[in-house]
C-alpha atoms as a PDB file:
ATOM      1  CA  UNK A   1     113.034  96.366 145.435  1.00  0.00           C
ATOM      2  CA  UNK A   2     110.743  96.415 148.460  1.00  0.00           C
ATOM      3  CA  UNK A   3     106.864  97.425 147.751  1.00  0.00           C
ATOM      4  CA  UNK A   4     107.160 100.789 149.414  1.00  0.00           C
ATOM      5  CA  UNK A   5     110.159 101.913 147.587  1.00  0.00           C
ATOM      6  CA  UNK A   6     108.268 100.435 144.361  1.00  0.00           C
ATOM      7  CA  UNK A   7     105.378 102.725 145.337  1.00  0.00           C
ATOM      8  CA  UNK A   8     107.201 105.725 146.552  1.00  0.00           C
ATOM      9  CA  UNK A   9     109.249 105.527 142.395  1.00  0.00           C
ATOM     10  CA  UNK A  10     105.910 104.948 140.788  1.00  0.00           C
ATOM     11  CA  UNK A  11     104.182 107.523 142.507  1.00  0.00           C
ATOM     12  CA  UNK A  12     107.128 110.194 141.950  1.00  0.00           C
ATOM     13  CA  UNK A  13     107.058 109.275 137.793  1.00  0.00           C
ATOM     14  CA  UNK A  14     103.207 109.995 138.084  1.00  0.00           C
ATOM     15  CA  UNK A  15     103.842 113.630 139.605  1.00  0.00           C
ATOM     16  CA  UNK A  16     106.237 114.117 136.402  1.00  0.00           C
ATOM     17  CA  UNK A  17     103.696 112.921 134.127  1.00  0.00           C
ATOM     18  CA  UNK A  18     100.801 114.988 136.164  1.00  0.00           C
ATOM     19  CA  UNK A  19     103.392 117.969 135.809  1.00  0.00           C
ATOM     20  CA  UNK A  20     104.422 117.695 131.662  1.00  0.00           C
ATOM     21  CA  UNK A  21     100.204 116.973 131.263  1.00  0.00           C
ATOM     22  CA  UNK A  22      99.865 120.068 132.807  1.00  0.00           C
ATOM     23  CA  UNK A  23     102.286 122.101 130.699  1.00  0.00           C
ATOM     24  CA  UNK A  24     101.157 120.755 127.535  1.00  0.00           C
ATOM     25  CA  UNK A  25      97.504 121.552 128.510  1.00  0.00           C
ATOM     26  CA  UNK A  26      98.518 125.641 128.766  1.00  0.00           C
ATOM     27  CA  UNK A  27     100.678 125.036 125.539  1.00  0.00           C
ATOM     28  CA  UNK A  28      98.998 127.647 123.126  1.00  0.00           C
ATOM     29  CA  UNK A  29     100.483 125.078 119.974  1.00  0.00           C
ATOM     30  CA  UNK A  30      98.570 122.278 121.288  1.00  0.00           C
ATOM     31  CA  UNK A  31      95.715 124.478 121.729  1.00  0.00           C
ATOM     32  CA  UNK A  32      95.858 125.948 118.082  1.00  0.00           C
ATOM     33  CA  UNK A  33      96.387 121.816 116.913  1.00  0.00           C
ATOM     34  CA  UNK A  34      93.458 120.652 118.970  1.00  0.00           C
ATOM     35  CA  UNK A  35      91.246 123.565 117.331  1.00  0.00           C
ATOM     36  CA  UNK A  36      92.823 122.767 113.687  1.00  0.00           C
ATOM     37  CA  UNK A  37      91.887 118.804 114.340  1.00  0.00           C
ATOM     38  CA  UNK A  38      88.198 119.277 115.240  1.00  0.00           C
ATOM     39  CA  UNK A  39      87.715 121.882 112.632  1.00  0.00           C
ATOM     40  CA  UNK A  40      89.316 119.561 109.984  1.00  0.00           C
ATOM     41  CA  UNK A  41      87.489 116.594 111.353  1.00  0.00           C
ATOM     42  CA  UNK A  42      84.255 118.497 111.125  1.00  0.00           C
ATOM     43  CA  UNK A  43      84.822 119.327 107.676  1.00  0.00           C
ATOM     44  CA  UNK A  44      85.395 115.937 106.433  1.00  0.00           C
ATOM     45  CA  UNK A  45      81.635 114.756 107.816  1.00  0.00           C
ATOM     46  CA  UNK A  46      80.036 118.095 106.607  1.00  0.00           C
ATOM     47  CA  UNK A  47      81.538 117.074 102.857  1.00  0.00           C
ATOM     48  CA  UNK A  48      81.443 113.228 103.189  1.00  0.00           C
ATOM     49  CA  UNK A  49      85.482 112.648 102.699  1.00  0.00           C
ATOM     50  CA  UNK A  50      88.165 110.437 104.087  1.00  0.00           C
ATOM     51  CA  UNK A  51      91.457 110.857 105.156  1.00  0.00           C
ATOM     52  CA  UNK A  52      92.972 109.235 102.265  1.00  0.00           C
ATOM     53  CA  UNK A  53      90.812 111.007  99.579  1.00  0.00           C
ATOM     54  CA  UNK A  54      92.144 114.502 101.665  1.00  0.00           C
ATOM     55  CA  UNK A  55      95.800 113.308 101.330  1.00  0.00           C
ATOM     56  CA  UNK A  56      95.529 112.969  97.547  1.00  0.00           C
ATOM     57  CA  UNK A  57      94.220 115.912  97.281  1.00  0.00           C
ATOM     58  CA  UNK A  58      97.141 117.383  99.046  1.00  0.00           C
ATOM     59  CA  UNK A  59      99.668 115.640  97.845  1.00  0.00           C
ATOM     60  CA  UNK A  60     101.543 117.360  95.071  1.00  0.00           C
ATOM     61  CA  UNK A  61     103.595 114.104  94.313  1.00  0.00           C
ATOM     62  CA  UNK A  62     101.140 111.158  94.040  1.00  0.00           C
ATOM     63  CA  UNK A  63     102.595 108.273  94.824  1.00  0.00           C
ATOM     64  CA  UNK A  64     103.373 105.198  92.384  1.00  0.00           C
ATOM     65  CA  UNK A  65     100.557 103.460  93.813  1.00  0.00           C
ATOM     66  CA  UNK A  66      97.719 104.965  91.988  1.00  0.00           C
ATOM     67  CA  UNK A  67      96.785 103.979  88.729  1.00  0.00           C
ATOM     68  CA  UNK A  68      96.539 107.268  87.401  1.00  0.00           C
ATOM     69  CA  UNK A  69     100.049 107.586  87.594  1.00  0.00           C
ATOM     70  CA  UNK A  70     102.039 104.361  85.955  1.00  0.00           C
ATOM     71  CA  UNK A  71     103.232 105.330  82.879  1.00  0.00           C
ATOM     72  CA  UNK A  72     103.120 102.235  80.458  1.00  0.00           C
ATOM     73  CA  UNK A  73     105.367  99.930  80.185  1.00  0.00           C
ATOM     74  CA  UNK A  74     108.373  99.915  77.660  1.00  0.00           C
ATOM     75  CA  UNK A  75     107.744  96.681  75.045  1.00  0.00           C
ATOM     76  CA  UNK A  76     110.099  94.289  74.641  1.00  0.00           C
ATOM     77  CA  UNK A  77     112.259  94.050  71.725  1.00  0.00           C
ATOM     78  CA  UNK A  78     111.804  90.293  69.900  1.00  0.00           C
ATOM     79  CA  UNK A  79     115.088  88.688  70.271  1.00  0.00           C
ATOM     80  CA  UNK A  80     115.478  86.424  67.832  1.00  0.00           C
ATOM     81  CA  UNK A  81     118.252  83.240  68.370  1.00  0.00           C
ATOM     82  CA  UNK A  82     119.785  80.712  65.504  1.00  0.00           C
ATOM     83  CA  UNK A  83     121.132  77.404  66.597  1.00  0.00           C
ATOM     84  CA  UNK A  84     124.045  77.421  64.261  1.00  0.00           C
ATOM     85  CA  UNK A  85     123.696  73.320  64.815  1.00  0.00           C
ATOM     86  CA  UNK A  86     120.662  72.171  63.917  1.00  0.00           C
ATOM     87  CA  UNK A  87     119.606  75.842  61.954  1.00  0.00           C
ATOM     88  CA  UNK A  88     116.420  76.122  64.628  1.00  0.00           C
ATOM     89  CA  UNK A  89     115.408  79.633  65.339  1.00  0.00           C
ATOM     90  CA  UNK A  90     113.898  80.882  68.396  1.00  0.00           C
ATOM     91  CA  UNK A  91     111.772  84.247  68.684  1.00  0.00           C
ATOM     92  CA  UNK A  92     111.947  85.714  72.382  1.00  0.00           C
ATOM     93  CA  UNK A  93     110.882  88.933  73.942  1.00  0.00           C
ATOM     94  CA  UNK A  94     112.159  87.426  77.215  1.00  0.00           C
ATOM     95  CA  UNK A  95     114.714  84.905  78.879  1.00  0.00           C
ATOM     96  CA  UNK A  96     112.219  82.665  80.026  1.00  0.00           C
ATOM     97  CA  UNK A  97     111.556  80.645  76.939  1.00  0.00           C
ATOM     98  CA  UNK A  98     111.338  76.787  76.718  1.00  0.00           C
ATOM     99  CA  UNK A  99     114.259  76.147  73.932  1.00  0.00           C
ATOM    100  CA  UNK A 100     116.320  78.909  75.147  1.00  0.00           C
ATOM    101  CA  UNK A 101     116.543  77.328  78.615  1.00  0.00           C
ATOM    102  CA  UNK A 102     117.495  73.908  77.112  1.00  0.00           C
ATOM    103  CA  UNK A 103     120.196  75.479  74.883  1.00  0.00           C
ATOM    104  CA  UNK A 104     122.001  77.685  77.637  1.00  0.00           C
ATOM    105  CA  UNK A 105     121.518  74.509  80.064  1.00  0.00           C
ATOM    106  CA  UNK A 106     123.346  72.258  77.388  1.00  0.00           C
ATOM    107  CA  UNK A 107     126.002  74.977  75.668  1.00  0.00           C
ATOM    108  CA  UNK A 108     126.532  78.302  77.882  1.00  0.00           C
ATOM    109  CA  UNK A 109     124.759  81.484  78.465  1.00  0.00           C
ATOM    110  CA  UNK A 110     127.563  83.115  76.972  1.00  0.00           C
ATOM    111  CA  UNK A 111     127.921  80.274  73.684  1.00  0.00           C
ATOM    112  CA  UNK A 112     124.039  81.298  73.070  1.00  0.00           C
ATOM    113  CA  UNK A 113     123.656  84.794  73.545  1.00  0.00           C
ATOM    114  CA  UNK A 114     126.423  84.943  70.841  1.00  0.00           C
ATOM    115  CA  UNK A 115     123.624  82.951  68.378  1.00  0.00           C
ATOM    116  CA  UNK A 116     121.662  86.271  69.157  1.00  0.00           C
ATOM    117  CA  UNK A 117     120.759  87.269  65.472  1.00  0.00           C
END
């Protein structure tokens, strides 16, 4: 594409632009949100608060983020296992136990979690 028709493209996309800029700038909306944003914006440095502390006041559905609103945890049941073998007993509230480990590596998942008591 040659410079001037380069130029001639650019400078018709700038007269669109110049032309929606203009539009929007009469656009009583974007009047009424330009008011709403100072007014809000003035507020927050009169009273000393963020945007953040704003949205959780809004929100009516706090997200899981906040401490505030975890519920606690569910405990673990103790799982307890019996080596019908060698008669060894293992207490578990989870999978990740030493013993356990060994004795699914060396019999089955399945074999083991039928020792489950």
């Amino acid at each position: 594409m040659s410079k001037l028709a380069e130029f001639k493209a650019l400078e018709a996309q700038l007269a669109a632009q110049l032309k929606q800029l203009d539009a929007l700038k009469n656009d009583d909306k974007l009047k009424r949100e330009i008011e709403f944003e100072e007014k809000l914006r003035n507020l927050m440095r009169q009273y000393d608060v963020g945007l953040r502390e704003i949205i959780s006041i809004l929100d009516l559905q706090p997200s899981r983020t906040t401490p505030t609103s975890q519920a606690p945890r569910r405990q673990r049941h103790v799982k307890v296992y019996k080596n019908p073998e060698t008669g060894e007993v293992v207490e578990t509230k989870g999978g990740n136990h030493k013993i356990l480990k060994a004795w699914k590596e060396k019999h089955g998942a399945e074999k083991v979690e039928g020792w489950l008591q």
